[in-house]
C-alpha atoms as a PDB file:
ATOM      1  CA  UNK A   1      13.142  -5.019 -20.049  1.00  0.00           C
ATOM      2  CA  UNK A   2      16.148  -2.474 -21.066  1.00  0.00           C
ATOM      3  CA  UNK A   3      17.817  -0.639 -18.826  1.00  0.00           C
ATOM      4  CA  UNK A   4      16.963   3.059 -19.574  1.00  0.00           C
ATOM      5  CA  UNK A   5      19.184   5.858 -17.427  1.00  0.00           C
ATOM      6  CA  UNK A   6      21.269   5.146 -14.091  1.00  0.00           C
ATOM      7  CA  UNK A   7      20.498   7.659 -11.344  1.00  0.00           C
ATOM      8  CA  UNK A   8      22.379   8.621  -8.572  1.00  0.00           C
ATOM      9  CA  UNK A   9      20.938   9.341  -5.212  1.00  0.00           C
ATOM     10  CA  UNK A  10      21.892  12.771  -4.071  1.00  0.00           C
ATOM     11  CA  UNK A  11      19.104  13.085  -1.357  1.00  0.00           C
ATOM     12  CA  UNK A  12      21.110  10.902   1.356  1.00  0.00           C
ATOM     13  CA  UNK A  13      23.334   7.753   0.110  1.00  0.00           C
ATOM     14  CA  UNK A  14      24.812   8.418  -3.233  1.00  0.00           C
ATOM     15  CA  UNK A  15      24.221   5.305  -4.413  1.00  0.00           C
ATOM     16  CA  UNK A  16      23.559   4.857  -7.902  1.00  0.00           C
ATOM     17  CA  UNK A  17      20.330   3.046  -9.616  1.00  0.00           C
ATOM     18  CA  UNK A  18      19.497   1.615 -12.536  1.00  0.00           C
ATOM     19  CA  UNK A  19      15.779   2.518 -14.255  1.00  0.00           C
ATOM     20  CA  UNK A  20      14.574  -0.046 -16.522  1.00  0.00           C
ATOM     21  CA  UNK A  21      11.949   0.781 -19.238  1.00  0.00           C
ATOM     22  CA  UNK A  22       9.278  -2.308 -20.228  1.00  0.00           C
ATOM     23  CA  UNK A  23       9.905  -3.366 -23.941  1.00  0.00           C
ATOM     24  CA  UNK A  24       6.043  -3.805 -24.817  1.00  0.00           C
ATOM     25  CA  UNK A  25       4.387  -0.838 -22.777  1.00  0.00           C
ATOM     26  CA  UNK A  26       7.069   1.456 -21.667  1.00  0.00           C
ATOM     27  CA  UNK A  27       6.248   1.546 -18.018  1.00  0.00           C
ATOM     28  CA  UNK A  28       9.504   2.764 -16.064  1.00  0.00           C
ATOM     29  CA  UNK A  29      10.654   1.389 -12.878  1.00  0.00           C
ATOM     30  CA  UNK A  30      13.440   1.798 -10.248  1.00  0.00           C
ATOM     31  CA  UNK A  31      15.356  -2.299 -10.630  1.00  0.00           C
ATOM     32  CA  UNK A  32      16.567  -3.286  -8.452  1.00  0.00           C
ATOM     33  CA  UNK A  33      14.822  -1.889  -5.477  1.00  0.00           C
ATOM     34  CA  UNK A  34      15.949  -1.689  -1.870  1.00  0.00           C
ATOM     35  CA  UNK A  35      14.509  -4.721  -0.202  1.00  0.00           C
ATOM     36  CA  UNK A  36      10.943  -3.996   1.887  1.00  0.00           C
ATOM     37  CA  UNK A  37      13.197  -4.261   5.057  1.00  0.00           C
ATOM     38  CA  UNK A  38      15.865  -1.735   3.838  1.00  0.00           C
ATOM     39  CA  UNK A  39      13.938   1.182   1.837  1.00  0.00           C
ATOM     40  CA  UNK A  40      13.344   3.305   5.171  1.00  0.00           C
ATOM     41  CA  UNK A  41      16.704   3.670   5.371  1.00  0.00           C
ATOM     42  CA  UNK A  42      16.193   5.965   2.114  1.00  0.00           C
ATOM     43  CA  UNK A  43      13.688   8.202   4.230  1.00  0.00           C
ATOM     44  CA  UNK A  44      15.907   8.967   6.857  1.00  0.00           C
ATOM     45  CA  UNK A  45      17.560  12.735   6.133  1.00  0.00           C
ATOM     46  CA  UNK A  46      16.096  15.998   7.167  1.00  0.00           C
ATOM     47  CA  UNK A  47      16.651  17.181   3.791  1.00  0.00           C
ATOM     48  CA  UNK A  48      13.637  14.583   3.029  1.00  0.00           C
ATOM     49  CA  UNK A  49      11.373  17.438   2.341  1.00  0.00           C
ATOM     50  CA  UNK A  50       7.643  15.758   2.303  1.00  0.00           C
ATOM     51  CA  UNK A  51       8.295  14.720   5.909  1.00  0.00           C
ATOM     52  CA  UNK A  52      10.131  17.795   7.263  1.00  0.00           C
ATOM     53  CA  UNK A  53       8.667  21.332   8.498  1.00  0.00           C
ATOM     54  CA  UNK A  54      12.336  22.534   8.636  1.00  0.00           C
ATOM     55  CA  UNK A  55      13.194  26.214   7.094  1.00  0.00           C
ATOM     56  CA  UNK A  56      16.344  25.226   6.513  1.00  0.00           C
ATOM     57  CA  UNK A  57      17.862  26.699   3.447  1.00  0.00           C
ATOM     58  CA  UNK A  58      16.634  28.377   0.780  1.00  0.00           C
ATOM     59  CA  UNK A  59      14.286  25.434  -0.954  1.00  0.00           C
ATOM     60  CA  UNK A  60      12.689  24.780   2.094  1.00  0.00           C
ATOM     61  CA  UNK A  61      11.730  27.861   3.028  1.00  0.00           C
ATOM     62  CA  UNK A  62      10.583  28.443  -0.579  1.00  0.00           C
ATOM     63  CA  UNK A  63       8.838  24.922  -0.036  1.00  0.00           C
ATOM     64  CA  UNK A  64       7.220  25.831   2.827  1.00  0.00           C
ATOM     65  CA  UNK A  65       5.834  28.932   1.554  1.00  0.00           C
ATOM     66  CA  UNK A  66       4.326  27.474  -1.784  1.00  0.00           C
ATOM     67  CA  UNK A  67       2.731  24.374   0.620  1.00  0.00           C
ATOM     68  CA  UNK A  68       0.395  27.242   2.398  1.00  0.00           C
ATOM     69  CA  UNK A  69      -0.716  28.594  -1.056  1.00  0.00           C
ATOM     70  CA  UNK A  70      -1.348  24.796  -2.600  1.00  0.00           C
ATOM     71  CA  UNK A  71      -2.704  23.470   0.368  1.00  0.00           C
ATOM     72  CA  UNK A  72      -5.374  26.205  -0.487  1.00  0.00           C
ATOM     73  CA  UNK A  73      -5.588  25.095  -4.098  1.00  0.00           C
ATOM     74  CA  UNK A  74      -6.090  21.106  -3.088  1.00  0.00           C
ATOM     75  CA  UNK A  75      -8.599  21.717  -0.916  1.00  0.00           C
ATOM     76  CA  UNK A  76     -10.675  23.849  -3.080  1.00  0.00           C
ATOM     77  CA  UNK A  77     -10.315  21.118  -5.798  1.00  0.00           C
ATOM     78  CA  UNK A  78     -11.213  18.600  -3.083  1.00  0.00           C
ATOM     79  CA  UNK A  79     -14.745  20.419  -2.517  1.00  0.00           C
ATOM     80  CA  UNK A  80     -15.554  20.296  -6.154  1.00  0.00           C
ATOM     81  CA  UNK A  81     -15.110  16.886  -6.425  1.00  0.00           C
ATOM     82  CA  UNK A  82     -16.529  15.791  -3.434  1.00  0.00           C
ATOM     83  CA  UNK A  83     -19.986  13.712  -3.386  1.00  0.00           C
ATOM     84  CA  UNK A  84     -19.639  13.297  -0.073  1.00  0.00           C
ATOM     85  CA  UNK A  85     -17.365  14.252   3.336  1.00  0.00           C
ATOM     86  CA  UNK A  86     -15.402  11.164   3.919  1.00  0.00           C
ATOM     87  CA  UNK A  87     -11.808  11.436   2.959  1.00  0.00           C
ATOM     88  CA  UNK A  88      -8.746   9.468   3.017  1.00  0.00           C
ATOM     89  CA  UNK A  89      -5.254  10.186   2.275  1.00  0.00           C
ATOM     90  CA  UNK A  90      -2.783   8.011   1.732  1.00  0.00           C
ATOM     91  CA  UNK A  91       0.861   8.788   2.336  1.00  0.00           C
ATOM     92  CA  UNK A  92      -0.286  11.644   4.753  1.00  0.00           C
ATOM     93  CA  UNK A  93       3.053  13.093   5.552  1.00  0.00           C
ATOM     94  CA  UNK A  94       2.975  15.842   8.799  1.00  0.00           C
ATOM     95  CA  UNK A  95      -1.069  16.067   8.307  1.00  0.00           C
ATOM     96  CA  UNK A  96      -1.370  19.586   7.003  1.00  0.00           C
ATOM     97  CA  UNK A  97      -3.363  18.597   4.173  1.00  0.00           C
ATOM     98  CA  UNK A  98      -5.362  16.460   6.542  1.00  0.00           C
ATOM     99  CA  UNK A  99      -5.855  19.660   8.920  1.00  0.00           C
ATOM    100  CA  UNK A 100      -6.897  21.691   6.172  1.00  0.00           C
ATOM    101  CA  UNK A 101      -9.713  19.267   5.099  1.00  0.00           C
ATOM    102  CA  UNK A 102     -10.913  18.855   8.768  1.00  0.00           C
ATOM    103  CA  UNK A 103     -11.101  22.514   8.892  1.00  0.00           C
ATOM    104  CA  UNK A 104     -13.363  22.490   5.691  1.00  0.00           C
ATOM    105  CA  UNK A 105     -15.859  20.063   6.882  1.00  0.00           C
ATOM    106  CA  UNK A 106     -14.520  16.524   5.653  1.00  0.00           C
ATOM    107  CA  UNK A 107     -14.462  13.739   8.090  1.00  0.00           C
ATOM    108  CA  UNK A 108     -10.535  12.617   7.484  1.00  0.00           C
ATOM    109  CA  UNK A 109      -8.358   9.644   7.993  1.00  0.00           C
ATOM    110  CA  UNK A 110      -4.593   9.172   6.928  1.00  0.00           C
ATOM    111  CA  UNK A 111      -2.318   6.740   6.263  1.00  0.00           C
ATOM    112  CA  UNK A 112       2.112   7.390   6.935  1.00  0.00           C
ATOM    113  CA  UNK A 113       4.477   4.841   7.470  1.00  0.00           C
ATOM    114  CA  UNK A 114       7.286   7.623   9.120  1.00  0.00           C
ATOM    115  CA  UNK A 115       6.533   7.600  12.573  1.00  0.00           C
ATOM    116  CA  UNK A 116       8.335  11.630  13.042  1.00  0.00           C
ATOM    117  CA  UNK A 117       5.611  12.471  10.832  1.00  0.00           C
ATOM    118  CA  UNK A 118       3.147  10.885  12.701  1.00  0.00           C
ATOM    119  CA  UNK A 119       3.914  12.244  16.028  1.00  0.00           C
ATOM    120  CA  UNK A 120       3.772  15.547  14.561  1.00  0.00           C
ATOM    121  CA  UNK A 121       0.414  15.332  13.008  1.00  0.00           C
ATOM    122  CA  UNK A 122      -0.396  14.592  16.227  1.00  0.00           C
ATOM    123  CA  UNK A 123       1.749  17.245  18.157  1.00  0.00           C
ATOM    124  CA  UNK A 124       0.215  20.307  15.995  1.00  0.00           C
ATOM    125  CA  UNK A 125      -3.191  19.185  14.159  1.00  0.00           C
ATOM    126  CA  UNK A 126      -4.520  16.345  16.641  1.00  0.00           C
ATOM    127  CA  UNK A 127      -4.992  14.110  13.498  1.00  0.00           C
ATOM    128  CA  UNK A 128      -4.193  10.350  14.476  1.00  0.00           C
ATOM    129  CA  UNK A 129      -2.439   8.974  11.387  1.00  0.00           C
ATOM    130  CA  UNK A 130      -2.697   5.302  10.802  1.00  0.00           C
ATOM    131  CA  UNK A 131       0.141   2.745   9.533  1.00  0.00           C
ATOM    132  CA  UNK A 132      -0.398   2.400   6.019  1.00  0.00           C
ATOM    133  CA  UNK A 133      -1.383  -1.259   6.568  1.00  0.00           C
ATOM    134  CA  UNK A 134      -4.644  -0.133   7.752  1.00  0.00           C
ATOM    135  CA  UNK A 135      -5.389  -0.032   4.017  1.00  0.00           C
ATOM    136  CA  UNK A 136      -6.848  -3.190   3.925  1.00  0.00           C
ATOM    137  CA  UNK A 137      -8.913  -3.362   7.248  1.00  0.00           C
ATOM    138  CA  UNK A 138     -11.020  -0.558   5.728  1.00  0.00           C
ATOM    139  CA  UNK A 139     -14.579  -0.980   4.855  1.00  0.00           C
ATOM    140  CA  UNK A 140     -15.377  -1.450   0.849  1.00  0.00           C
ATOM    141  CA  UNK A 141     -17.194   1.789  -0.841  1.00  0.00           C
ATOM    142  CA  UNK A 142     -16.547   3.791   2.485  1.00  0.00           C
ATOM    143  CA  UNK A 143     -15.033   6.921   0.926  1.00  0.00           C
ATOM    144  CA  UNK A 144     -16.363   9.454  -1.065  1.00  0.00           C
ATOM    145  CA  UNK A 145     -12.628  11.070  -2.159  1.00  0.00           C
ATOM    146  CA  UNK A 146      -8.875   8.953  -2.016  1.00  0.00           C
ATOM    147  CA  UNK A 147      -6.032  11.475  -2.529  1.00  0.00           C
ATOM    148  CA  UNK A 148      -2.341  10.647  -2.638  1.00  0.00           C
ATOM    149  CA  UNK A 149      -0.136  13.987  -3.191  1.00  0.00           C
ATOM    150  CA  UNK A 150       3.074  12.368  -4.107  1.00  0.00           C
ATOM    151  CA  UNK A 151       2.601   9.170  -3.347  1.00  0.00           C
ATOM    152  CA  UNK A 152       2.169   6.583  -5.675  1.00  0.00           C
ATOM    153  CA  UNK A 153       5.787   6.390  -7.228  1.00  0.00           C
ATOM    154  CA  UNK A 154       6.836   5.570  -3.098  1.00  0.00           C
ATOM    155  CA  UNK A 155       4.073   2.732  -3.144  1.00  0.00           C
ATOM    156  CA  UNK A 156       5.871  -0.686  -2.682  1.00  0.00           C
ATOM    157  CA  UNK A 157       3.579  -2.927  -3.843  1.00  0.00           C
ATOM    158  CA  UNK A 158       1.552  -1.292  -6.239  1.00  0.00           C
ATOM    159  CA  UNK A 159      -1.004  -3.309  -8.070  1.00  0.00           C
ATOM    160  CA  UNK A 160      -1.929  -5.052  -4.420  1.00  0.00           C
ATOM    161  CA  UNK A 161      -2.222  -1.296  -3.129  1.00  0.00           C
ATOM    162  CA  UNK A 162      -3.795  -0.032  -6.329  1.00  0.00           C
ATOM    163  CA  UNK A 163      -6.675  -2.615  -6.147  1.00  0.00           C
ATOM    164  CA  UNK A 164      -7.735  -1.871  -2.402  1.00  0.00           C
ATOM    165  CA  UNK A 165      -7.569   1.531  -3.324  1.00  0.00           C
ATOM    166  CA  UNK A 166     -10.398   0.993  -6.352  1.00  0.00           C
ATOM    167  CA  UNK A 167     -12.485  -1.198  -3.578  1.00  0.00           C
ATOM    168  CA  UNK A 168     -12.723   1.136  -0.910  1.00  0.00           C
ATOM    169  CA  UNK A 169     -13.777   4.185  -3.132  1.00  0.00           C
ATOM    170  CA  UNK A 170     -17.670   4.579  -3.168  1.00  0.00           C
ATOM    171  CA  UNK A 171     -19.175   4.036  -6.748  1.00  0.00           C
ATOM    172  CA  UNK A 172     -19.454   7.763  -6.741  1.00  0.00           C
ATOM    173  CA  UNK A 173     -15.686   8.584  -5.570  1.00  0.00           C
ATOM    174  CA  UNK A 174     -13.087  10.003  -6.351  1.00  0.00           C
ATOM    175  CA  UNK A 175      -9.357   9.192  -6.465  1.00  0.00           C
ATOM    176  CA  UNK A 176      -6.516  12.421  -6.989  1.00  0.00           C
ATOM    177  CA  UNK A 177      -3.354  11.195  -7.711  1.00  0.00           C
ATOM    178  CA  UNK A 178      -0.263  13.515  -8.199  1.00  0.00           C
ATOM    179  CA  UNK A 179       2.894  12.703  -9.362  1.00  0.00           C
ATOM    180  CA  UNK A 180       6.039  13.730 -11.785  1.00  0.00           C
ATOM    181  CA  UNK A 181       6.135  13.514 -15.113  1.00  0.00           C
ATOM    182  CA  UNK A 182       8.629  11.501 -16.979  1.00  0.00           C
ATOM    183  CA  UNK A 183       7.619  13.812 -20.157  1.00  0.00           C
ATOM    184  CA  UNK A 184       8.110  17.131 -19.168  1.00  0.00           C
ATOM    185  CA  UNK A 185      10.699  19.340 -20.208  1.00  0.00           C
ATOM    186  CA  UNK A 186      12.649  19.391 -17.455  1.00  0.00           C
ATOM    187  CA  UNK A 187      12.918  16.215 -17.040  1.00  0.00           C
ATOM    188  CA  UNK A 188      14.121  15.951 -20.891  1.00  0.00           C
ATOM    189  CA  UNK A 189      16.406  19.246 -19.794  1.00  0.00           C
ATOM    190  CA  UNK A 190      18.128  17.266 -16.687  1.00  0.00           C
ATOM    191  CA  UNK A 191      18.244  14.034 -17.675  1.00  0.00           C
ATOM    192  CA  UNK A 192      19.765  12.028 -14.747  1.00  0.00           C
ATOM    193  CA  UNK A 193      20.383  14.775 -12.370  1.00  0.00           C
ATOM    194  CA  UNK A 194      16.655  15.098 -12.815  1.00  0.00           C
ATOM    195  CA  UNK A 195      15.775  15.477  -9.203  1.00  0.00           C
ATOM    196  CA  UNK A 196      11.821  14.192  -9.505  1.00  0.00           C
ATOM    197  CA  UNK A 197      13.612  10.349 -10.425  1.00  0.00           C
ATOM    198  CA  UNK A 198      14.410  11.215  -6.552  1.00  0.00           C
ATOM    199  CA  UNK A 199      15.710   7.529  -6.742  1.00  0.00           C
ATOM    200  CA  UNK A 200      15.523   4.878  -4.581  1.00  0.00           C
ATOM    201  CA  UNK A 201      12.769   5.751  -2.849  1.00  0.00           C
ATOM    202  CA  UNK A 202      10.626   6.757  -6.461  1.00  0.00           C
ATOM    203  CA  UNK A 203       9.830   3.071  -7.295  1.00  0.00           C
ATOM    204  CA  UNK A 204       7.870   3.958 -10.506  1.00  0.00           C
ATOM    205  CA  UNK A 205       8.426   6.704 -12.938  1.00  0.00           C
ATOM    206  CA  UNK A 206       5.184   7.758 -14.763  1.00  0.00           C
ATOM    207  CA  UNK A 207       3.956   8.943 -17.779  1.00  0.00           C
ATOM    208  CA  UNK A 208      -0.153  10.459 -18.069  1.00  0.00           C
ATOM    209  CA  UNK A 209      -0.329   7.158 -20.451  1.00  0.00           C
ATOM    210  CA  UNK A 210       0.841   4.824 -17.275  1.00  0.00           C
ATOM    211  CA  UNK A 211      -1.733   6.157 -15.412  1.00  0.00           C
ATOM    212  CA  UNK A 212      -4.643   5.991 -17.591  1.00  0.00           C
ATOM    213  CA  UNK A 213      -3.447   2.093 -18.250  1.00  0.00           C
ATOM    214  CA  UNK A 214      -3.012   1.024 -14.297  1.00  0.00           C
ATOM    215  CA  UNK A 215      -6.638   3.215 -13.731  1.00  0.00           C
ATOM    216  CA  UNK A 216      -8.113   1.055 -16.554  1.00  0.00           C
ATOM    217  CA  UNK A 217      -6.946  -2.324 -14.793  1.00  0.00           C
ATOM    218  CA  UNK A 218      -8.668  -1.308 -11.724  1.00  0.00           C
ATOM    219  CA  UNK A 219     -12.146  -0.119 -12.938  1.00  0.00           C
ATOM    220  CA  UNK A 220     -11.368   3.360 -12.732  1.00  0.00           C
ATOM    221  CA  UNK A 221     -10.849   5.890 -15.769  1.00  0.00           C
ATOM    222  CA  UNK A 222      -8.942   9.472 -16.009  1.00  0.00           C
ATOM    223  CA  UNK A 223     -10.751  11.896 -16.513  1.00  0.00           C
ATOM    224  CA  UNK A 224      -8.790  15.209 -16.120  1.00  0.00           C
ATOM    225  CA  UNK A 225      -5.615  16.089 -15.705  1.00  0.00           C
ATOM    226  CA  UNK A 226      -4.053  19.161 -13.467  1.00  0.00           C
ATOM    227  CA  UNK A 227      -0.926  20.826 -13.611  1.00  0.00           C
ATOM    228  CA  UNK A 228       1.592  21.378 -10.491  1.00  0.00           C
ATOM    229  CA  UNK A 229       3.288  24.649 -11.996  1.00  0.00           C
ATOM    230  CA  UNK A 230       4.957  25.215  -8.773  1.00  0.00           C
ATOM    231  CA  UNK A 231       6.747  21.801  -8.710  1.00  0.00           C
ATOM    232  CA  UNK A 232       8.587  23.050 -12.051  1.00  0.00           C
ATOM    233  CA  UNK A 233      11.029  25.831 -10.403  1.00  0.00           C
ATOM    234  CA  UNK A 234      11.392  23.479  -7.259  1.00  0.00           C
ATOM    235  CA  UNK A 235      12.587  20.239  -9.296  1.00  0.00           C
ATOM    236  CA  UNK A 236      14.758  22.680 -11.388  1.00  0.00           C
ATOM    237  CA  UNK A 237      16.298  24.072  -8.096  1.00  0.00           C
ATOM    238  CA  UNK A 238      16.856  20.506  -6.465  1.00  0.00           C
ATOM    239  CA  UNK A 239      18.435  19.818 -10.078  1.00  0.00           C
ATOM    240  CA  UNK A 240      20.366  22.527 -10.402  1.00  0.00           C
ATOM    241  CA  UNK A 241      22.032  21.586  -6.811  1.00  0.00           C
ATOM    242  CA  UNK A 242      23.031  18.719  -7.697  1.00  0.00           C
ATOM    243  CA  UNK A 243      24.512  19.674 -10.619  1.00  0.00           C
ATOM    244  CA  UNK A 244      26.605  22.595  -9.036  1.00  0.00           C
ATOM    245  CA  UNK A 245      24.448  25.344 -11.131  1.00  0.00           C
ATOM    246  CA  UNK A 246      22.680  28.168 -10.649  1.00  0.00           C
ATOM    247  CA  UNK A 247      18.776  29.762  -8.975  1.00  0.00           C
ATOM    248  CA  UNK A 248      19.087  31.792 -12.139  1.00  0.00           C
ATOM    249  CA  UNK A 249      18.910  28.654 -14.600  1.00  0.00           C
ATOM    250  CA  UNK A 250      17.010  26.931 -12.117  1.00  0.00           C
ATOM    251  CA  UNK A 251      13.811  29.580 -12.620  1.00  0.00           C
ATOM    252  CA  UNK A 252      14.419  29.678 -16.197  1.00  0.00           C
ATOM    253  CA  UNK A 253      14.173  26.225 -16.746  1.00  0.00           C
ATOM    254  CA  UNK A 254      11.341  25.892 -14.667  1.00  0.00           C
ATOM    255  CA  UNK A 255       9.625  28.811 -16.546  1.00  0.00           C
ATOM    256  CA  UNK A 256      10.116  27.171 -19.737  1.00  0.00           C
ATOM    257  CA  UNK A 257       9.046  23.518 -18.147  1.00  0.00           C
ATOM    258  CA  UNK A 258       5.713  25.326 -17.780  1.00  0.00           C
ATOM    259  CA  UNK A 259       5.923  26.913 -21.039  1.00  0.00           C
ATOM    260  CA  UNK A 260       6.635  23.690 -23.036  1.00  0.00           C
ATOM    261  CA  UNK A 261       4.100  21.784 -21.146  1.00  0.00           C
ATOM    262  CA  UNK A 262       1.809  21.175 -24.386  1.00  0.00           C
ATOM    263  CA  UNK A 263       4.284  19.100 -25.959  1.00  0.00           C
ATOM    264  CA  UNK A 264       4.957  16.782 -23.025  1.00  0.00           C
ATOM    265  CA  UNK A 265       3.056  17.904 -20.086  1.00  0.00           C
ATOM    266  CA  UNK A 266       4.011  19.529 -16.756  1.00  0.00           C
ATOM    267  CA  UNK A 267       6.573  18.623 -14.367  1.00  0.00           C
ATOM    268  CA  UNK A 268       4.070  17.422 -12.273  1.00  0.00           C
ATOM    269  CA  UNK A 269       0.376  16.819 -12.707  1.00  0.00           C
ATOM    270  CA  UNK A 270      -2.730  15.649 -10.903  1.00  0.00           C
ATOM    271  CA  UNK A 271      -4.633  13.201 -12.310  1.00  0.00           C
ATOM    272  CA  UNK A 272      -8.834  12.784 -11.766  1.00  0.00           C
ATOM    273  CA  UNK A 273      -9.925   9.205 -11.309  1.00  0.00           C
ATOM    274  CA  UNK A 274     -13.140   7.653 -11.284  1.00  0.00           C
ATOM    275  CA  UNK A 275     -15.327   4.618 -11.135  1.00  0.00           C
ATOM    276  CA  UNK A 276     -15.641   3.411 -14.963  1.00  0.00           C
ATOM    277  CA  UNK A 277     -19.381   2.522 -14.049  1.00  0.00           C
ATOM    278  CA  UNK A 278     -20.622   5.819 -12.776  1.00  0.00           C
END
């Protein structure tokens, strides 16, 4: 291992972390890590966006806003994958993607550690979100589509997680994963005030190449890849607040993010898995 950038936390602590960078495969990773006992200490702020329906501020109410339009744009994507109406998302957050699906005909179930969240999928959707432990009670080959919007660089113990995952996905499933992109321009443009390394509570830091190898050890294989043009300008923004700068050089670096995104990808991007024997 080498160490490869030291990131500060400007969500809530201001701690700084080291990211390390394997020698043979290149695979980055948040080490140390808060200890399993301390890392929901990390989650606890308002300005914790994924959990929070707050329109607080400018990037949450722009946050909000884009969430209606995407929500749109996940579910459509859902229904064209779909072989089937059982669904499961892990890391299920307030449950509007959840709601959305149940409105569309999919029999759902969702997994969220943050108990605010859960009482307000409950509160406004009447969707009973489980603890994420309830992972491995669930029945092999019960679920025709796995999705996990932002999730998997949060997931503590990931090759445990990431085979359960692969054995409770029907033969004919399919698993969406979305996450940042280590590649993308902005994250080249930022550096560490790059606010996707979102450090210590991103445990993993992913390239499309990371994905297709951990898919590969779990009998699954990528087979497209999405962008997330939105999650461009609002990385840029968080960015550019941490570094004191501007909305102005926030949308133009998000714009050319999106531009550039041949060479290295997009900020974010959704990634299409499937069973390798199908």
């Amino acid at each position: 291992m080498k160490d490869f950038m030291e990131v500060k936390d400007h969500m809530i602590t201001g701690e700084t972390f080291t990211i390390q960078e394997c020698i043979s495969c290149g695979f980055h990773f948040t080490n140390p890590r808060p200890s399993i006992e301390r890392i929901g200490d990390y989650y606890k702020s308002e300005e914790y966006v994924s959990h929070s329906s707050s329109n607080k501020g400018l990037i949450n109410k722009l946050y909000n806003r884009v969430r209606n339009y995407t929500l749109k744009k996940k579910v459509q994507l859902v229904k064209s994958l779909a072989k089937g109406n059982e669904l499961l998302d892990i890391g299920a957050g307030t449950g509007h993607f959840l709601n959305a699906c149940k409105q569309n005909g999919f029999s759902v179930e969702g997994l969220e550690p943050d108990q605010d969240a859960v009482r307000f999928a409950k509160t406004n959707f009447g969707v009973d979100l489980k603890s994420l432990d309830e992972l491995h009670h669930l029945p092999a080959a019960s679920k025709d589509i796995i999705t996990m919007w932002h999730v998997l660089e949060h997931v503590y113990d990931l090759q445990k997680d990431f085979t359960r995952i692969s054995e409770v996905l029907k033969e004919t499933g399919t698993l969406i994963i979305a996450v940042p992109n280590l590649e993308s321009y902005d994250a080249q443009r930022y550096r560490n005030l790059w606010a996707a390394y979102d450090v210590p509570r991103h445990l993993y830091h992913f390239r499309k190449k990371d994905i297709a190898a951990l898919a590969a050890q779990h009998d699954l294989k990528l087979t497209k890849v999405l962008p997330m043009k939105f999650d461009a300008f609002y990385v840029s923004m968080l960015s550019e607040k941490y570094k004191k700068g501007s909305l102005i050089h926030a949308f133009r670096n998000g714009w050319l993010s999106n531009l550039k995104s041949a060479k290295g990808g997009y900020s974010s991007q959704v990634y299409i898995l499937q069973k390798l024997n199908k």
